[in-house]
N, C-alpha and C. Protein backbone atom coordinates (compact mmCIF):
# COMPACT_ATOMS: atom_id res chain seq x y z
N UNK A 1 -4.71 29.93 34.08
CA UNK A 1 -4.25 28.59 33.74
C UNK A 1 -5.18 27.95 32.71
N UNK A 2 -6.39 28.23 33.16
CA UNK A 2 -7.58 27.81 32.21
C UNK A 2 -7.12 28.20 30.40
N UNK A 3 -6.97 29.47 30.41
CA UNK A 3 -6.69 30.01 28.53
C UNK A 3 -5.38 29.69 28.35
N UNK A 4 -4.08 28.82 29.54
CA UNK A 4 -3.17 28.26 28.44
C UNK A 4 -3.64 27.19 28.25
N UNK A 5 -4.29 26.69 29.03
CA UNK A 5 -4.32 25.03 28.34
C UNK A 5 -5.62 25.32 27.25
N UNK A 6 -6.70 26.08 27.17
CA UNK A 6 -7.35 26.17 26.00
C UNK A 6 -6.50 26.31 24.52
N UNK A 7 -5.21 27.12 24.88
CA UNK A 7 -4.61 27.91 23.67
C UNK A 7 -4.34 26.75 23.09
N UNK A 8 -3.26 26.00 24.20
CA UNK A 8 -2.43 24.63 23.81
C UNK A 8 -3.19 24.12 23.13
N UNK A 9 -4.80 23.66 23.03
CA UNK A 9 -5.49 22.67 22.39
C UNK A 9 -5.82 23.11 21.63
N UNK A 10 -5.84 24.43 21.55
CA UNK A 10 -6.17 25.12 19.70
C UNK A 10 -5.35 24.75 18.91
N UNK A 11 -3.96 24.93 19.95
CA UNK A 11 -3.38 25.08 19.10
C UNK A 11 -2.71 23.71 17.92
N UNK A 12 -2.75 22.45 18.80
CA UNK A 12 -2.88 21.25 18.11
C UNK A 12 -4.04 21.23 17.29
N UNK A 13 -5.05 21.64 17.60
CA UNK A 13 -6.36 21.63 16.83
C UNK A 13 -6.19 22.41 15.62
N UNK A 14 -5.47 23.33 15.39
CA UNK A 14 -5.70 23.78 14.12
C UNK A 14 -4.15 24.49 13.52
N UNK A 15 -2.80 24.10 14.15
CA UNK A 15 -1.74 24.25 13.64
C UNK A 15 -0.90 22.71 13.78
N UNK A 16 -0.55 22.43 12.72
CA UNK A 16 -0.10 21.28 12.07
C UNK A 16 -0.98 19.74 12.38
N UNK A 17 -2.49 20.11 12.32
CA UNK A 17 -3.73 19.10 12.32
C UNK A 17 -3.31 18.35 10.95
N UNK A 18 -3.77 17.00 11.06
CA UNK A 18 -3.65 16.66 9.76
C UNK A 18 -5.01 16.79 8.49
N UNK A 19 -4.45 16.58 7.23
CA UNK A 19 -4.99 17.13 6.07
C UNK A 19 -5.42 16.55 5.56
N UNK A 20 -6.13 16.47 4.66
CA UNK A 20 -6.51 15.17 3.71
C UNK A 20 -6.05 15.82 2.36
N UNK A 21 -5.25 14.98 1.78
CA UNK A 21 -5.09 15.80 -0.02
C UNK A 21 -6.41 14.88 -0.22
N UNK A 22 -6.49 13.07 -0.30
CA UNK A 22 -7.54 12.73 -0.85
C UNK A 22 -8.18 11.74 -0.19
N UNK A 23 -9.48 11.88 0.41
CA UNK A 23 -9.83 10.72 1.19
C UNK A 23 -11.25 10.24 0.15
N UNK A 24 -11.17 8.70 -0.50
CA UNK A 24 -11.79 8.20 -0.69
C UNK A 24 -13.31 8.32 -0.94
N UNK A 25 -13.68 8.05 1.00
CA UNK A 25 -15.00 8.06 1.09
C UNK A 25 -16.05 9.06 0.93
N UNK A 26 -15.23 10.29 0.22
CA UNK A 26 -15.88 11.71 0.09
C UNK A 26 -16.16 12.03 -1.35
N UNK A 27 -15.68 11.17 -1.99
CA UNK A 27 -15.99 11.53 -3.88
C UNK A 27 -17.23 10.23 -4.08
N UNK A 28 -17.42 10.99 -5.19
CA UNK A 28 -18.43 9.92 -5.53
C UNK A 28 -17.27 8.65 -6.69
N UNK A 29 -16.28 9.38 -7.62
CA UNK A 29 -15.86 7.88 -8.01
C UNK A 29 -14.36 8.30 -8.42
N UNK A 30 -13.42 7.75 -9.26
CA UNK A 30 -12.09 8.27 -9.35
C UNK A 30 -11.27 8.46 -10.60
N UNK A 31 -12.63 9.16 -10.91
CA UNK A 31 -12.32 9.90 -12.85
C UNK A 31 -11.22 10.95 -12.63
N UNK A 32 -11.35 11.77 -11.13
CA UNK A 32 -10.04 12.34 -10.93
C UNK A 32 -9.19 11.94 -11.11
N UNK A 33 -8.44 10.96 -10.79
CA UNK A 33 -7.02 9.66 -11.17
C UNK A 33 -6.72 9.64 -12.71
N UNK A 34 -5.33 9.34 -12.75
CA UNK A 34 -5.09 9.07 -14.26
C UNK A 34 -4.50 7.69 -13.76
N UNK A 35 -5.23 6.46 -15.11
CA UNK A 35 -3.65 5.44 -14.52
C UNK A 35 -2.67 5.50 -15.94
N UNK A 36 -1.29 5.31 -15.55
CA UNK A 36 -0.10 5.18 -16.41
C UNK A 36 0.43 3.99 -15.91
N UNK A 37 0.51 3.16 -16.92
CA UNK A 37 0.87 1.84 -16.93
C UNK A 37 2.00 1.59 -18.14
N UNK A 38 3.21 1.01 -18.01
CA UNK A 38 4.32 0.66 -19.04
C UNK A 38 3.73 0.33 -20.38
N UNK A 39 2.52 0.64 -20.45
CA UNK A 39 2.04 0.66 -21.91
C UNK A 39 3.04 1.63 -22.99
N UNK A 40 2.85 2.70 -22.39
CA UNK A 40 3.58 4.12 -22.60
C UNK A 40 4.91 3.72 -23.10
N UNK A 41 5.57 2.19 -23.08
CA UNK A 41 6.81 2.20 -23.56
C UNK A 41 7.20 0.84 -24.06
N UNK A 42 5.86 0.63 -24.38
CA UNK A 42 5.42 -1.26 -24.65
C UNK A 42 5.32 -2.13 -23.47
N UNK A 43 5.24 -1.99 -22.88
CA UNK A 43 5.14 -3.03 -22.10
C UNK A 43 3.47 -3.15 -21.46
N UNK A 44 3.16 -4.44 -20.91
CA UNK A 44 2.31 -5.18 -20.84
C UNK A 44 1.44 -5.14 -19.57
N UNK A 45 2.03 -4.56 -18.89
CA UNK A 45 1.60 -4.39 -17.61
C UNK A 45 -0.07 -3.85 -17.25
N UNK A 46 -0.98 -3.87 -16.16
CA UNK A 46 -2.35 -3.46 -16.59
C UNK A 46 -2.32 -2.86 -15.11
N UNK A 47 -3.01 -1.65 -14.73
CA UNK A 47 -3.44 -1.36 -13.41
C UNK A 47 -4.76 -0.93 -13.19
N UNK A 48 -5.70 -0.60 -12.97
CA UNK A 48 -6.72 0.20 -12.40
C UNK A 48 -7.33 0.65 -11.33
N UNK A 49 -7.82 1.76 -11.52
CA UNK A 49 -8.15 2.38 -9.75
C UNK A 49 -9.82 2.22 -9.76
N UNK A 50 -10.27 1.97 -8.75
CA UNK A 50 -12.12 2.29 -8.56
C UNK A 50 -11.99 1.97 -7.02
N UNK A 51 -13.39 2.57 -6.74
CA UNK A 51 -14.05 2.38 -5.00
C UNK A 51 -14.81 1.23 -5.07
N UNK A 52 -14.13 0.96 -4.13
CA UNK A 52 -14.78 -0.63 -3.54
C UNK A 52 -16.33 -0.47 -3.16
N UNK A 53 -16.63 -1.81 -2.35
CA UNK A 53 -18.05 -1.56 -2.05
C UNK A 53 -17.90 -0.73 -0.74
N UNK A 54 -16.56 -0.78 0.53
CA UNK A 54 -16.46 -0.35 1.16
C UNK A 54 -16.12 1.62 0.94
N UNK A 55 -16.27 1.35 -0.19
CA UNK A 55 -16.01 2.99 -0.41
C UNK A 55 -14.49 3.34 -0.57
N UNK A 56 -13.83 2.22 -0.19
CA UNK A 56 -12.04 2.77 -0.76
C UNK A 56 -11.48 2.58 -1.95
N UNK A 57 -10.35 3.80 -2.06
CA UNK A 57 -9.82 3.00 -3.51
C UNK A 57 -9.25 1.85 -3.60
N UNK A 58 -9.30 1.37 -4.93
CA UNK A 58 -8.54 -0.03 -4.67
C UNK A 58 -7.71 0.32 -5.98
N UNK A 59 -6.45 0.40 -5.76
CA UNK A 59 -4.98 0.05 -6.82
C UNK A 59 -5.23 -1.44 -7.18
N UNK A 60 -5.50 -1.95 -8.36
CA UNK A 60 -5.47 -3.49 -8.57
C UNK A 60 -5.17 -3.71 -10.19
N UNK A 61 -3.98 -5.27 -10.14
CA UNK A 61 -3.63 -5.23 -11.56
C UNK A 61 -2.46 -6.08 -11.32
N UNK A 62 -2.20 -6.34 -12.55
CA UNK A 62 -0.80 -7.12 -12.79
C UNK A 62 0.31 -6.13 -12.93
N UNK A 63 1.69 -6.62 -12.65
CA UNK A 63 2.75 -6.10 -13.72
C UNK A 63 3.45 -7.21 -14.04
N UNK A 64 4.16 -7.07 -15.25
CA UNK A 64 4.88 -7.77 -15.89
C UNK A 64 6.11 -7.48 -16.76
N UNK A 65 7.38 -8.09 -16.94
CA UNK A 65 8.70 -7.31 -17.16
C UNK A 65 8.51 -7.40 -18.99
N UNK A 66 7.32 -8.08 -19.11
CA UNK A 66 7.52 -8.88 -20.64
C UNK A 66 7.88 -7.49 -21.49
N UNK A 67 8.28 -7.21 -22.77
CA UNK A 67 8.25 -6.26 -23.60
C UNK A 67 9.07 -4.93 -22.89
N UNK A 68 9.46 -5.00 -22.33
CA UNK A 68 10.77 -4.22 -21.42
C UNK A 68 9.60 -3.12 -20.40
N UNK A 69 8.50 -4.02 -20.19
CA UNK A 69 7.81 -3.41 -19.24
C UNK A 69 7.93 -3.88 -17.82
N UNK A 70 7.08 -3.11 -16.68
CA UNK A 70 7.14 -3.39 -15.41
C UNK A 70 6.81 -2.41 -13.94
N UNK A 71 5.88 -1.90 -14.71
CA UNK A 71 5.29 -1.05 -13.48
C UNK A 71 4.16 -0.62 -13.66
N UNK A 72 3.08 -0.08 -12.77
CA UNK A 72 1.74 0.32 -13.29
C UNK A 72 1.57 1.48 -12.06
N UNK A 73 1.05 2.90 -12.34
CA UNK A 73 0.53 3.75 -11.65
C UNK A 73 -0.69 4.84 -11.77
N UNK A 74 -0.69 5.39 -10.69
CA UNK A 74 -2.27 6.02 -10.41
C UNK A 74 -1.16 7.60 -10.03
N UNK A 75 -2.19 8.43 -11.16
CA UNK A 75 -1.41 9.86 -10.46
C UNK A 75 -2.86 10.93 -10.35
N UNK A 76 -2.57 11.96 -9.30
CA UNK A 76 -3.82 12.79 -8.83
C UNK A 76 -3.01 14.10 -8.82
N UNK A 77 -3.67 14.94 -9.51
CA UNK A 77 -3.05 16.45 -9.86
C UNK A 77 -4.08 16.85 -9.08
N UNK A 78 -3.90 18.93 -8.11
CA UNK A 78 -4.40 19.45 -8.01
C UNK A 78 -4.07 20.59 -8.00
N UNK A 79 -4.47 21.76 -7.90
CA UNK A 79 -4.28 23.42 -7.56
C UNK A 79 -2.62 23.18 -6.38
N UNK A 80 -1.82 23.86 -7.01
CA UNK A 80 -0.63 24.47 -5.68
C UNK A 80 -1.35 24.03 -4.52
N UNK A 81 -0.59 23.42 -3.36
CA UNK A 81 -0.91 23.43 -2.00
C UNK A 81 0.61 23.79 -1.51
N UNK A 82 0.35 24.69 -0.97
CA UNK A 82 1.38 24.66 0.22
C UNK A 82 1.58 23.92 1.84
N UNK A 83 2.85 23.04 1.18
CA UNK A 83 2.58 21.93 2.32
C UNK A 83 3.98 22.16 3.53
N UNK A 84 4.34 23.72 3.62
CA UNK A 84 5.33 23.91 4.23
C UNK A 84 5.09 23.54 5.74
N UNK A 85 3.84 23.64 5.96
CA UNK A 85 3.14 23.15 7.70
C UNK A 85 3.43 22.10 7.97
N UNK A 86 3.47 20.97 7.21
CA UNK A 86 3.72 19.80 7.89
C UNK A 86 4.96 19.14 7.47
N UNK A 87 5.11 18.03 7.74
CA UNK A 87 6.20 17.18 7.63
C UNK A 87 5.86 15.48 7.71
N UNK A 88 5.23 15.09 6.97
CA UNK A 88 4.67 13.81 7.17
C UNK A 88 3.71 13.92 5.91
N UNK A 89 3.73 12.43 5.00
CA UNK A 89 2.83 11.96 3.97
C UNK A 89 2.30 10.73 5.00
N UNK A 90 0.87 11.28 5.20
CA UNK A 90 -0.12 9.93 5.90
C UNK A 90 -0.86 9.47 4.93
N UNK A 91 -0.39 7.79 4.98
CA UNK A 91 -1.23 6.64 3.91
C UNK A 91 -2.03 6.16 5.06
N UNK A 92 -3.40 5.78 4.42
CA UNK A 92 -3.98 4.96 4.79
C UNK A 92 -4.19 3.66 4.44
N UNK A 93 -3.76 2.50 4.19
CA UNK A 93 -3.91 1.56 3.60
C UNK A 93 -3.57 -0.06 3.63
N UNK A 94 -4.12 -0.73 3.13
CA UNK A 94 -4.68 -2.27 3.42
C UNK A 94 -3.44 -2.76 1.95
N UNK A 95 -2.64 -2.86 2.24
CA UNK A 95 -1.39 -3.45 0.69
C UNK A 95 -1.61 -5.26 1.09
N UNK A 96 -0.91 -5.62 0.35
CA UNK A 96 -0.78 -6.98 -0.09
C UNK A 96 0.40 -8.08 0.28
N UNK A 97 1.35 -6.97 1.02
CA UNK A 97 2.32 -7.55 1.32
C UNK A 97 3.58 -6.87 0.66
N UNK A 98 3.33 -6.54 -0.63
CA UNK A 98 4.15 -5.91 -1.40
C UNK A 98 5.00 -4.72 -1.57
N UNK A 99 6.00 -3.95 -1.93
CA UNK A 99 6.22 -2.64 -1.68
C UNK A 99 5.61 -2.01 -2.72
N UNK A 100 5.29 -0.61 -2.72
CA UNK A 100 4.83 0.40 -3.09
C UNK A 100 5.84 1.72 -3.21
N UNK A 101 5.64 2.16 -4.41
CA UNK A 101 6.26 3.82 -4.39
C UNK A 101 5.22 5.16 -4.20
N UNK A 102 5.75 5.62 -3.20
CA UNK A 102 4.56 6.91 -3.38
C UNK A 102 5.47 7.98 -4.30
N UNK A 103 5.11 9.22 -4.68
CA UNK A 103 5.47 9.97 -5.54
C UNK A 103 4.65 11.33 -5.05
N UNK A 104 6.07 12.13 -5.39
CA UNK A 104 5.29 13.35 -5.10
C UNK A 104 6.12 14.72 -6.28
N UNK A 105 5.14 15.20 -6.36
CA UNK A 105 5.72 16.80 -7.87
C UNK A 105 5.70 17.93 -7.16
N UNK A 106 6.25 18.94 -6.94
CA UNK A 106 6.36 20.26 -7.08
C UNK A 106 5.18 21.08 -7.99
N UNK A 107 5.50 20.64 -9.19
CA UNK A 107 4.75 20.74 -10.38
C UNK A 107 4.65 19.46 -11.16
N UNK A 108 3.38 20.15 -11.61
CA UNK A 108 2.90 18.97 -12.04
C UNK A 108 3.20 18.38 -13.75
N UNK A 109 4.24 19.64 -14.24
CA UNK A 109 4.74 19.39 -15.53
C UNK A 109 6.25 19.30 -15.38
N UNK A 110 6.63 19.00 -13.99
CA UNK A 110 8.28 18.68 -14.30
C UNK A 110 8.39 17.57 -14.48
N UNK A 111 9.73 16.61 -14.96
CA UNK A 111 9.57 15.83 -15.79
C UNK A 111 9.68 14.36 -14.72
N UNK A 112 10.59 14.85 -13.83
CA UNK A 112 11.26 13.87 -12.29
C UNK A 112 10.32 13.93 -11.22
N UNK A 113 10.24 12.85 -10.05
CA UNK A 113 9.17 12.99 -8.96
C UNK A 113 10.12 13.06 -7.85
N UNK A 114 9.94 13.03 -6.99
CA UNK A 114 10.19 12.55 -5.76
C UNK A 114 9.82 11.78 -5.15
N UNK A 115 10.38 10.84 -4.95
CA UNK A 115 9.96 8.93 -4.43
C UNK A 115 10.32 8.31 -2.91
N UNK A 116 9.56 7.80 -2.33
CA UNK A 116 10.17 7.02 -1.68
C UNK A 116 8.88 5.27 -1.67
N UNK A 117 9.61 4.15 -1.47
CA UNK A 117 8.83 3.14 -1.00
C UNK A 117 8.51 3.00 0.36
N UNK A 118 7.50 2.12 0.16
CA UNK A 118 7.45 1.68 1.60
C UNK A 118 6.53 0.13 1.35
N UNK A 119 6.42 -0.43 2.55
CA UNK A 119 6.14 -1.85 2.36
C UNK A 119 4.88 -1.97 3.06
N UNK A 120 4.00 -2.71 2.46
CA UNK A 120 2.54 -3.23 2.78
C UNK A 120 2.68 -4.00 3.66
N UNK A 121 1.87 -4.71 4.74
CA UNK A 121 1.46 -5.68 6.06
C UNK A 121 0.95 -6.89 5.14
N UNK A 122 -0.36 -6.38 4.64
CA UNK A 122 -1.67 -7.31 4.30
C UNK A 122 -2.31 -6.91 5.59
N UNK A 123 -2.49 -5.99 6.58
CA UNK A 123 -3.56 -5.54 7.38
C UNK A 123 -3.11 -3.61 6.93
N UNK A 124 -4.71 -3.35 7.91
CA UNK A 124 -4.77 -1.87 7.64
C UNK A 124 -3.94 -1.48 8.31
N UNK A 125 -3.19 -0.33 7.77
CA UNK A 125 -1.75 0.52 8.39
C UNK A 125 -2.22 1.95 8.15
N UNK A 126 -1.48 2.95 9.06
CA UNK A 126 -1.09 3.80 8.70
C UNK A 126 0.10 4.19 8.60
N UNK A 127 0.94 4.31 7.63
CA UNK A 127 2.11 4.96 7.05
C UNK A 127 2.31 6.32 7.18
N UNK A 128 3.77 6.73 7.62
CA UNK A 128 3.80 8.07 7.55
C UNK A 128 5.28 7.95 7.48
N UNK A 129 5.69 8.90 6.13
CA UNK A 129 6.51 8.77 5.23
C UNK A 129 7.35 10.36 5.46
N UNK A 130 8.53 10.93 6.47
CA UNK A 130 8.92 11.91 6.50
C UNK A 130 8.77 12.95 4.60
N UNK A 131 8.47 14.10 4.89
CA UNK A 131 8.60 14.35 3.29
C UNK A 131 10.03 14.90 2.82
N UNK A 132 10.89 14.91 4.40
CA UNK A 132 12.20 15.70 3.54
C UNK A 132 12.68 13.92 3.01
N UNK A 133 12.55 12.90 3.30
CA UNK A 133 13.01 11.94 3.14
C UNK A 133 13.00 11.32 1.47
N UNK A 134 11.73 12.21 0.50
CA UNK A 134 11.75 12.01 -0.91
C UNK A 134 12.93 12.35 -1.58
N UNK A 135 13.51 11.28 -2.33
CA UNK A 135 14.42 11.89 -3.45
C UNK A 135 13.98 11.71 -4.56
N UNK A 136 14.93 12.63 -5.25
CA UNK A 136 14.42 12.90 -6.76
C UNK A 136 14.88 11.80 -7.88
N UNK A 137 13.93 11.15 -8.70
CA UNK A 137 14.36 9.95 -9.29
C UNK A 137 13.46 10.45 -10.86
N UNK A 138 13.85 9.74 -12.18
CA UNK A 138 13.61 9.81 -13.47
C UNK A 138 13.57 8.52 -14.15
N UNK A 139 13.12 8.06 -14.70
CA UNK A 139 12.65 6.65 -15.04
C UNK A 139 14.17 5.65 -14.24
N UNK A 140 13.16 5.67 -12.52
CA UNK A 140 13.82 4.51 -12.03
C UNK A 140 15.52 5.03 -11.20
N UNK A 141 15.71 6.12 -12.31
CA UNK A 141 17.02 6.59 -11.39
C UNK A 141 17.38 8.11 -10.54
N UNK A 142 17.93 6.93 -9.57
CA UNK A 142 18.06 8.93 -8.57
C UNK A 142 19.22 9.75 -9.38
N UNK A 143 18.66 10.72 -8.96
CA UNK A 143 18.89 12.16 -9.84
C UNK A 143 20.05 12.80 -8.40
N UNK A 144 21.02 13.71 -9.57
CA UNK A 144 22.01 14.66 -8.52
C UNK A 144 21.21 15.77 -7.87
N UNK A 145 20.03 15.43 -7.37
CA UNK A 145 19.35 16.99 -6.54
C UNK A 145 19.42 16.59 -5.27
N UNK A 146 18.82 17.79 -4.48
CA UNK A 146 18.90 17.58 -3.25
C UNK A 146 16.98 17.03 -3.11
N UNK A 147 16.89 16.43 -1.95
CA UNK A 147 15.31 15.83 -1.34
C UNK A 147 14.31 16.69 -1.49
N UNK A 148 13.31 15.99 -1.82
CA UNK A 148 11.80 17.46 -1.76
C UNK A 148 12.03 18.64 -0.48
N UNK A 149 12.02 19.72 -1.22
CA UNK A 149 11.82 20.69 -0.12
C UNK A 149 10.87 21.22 0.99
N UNK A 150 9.41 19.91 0.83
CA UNK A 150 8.46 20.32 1.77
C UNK A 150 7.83 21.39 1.73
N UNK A 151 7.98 22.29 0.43
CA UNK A 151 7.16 23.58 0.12
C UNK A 151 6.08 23.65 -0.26
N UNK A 152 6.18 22.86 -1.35
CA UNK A 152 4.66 22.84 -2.17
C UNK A 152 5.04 21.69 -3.17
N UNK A 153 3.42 21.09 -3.29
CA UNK A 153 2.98 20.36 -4.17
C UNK A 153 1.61 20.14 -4.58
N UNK A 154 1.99 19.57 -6.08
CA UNK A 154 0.74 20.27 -7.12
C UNK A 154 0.72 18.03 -8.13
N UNK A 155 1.17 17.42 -7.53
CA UNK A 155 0.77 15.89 -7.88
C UNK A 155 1.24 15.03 -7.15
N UNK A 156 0.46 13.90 -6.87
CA UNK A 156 0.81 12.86 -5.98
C UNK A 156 0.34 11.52 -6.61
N UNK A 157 1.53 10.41 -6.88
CA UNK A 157 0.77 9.29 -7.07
C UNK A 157 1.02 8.18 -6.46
N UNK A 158 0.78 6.41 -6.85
CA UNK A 158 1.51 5.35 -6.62
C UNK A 158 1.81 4.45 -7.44
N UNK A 159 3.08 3.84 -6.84
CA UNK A 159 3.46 3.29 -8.29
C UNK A 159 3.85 2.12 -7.57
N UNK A 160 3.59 0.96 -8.56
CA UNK A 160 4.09 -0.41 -8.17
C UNK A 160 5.44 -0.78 -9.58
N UNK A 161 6.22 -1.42 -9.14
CA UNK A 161 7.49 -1.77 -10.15
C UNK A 161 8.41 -2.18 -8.88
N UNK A 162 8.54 -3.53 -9.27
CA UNK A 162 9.57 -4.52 -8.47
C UNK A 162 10.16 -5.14 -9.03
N UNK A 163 10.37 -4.95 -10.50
CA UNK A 163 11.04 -6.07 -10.93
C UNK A 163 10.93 -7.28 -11.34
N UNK A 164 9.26 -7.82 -11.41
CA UNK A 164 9.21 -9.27 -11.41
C UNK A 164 7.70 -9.14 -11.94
N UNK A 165 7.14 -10.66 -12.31
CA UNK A 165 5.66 -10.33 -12.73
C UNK A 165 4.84 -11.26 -11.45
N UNK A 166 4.00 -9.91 -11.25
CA UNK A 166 2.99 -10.32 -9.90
C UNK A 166 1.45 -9.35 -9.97
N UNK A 167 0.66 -10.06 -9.56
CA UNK A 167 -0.59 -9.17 -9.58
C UNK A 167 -0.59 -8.49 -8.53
N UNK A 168 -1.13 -7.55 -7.94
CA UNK A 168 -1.18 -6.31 -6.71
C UNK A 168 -2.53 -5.68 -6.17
N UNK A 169 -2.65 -5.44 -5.23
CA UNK A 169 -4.10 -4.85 -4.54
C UNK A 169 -3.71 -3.75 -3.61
N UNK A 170 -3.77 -2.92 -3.60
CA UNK A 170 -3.91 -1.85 -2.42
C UNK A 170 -4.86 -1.10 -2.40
N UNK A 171 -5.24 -1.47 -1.11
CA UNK A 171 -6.58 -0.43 -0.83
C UNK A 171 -6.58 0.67 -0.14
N UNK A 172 -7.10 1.79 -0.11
CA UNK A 172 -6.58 3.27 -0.04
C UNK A 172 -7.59 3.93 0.63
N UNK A 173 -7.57 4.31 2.06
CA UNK A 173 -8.79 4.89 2.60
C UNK A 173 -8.63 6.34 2.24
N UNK A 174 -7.49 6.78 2.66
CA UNK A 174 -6.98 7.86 2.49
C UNK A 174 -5.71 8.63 2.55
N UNK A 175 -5.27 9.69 1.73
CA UNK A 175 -3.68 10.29 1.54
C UNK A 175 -3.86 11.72 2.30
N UNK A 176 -3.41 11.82 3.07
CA UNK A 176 -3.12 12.92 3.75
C UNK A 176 -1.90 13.72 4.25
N UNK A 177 -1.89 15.34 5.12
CA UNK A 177 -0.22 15.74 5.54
C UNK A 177 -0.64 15.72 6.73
N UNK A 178 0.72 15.62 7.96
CA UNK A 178 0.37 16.08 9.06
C UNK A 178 1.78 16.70 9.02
């Protein structure tokens, strides 16, 4: 009886444990990140990423619709992961009240993401975002495919665009799978 219940706790312990793609408090700063902001198509909008004093990221910035702009984002490329083990995108994070898009690539040179929002408190949350639940969208519009397949992915970002002009804060302990 003793080695099933050991197995059982292995086996949570090290089959479908959760992951970290990126936790914060482990880099020294976030030159990894790219930000893309509606500059890219005139528009006016400003975002930037850095670690707080608490050591998290912080998403912070305006957007604005002026010049047919209106969104600002943070994207993080890495090596293929195969994320067929789990089923869950875990956010860590302190938002503003506001909604948020997370984003997720296959590859990291196709041209469409896979999106879904979700909505900030203004206290610390954890979010967990099914991954068959991403659909495939291209500046703003869903696309005739079927939902991320939960296989693999090689970029992850966030994106703010609501439509309206507002400044934004989200703070980011950490992005993980379970």
């Amino acid at each position: 009886m003793k080695e099933i219940v050991y197995m059982f706790i292995l086996s949570l312990i090290f089959f479908n444990a959760p992951i970290a793609i990126y936790d914060f408090k482990k880099v020294k700063d976030t030159t990894d990140w790219f930000v893309v902001n509606d500059g890219v198509m005139g528009g006016l909008s400003q975002g930037s990423l850095s670690k707080n004093e608490a050591g998290h990221g912080l998403f912070k910035g305006f957007v604005t619709t002026e010049n047919n702009g209106g969104f600002s984002s943070i994207r993080y490329q890495f090596d293929e992961k195969d994320v067929s083990e789990f089923s869950f995108i875990v956010l860590k994070v302190k938002g503003d009240g506001k909604t948020y898009q997370f984003r997720i690539k296959e590859n990291a040179s196709q041209r469409y993401s896979y999106i879904r929002d979700f909505k900030t408190t203004g206290a610390w949350e954890t979010i967990k975002i099914p991954l068959t639940s991403f659909y495939p969208s291209f500046r703003g519009y869903a696309l005739d495919k079927s939902n991320y397949s939960g296989m693999i992915m090689e970029e992850i970002a966030l994106l703010i665009g609501n439509k309206k002009k507002e400044s934004f804060a989200l703070e980011i302990k950490s992005i993980g799978l379970e």
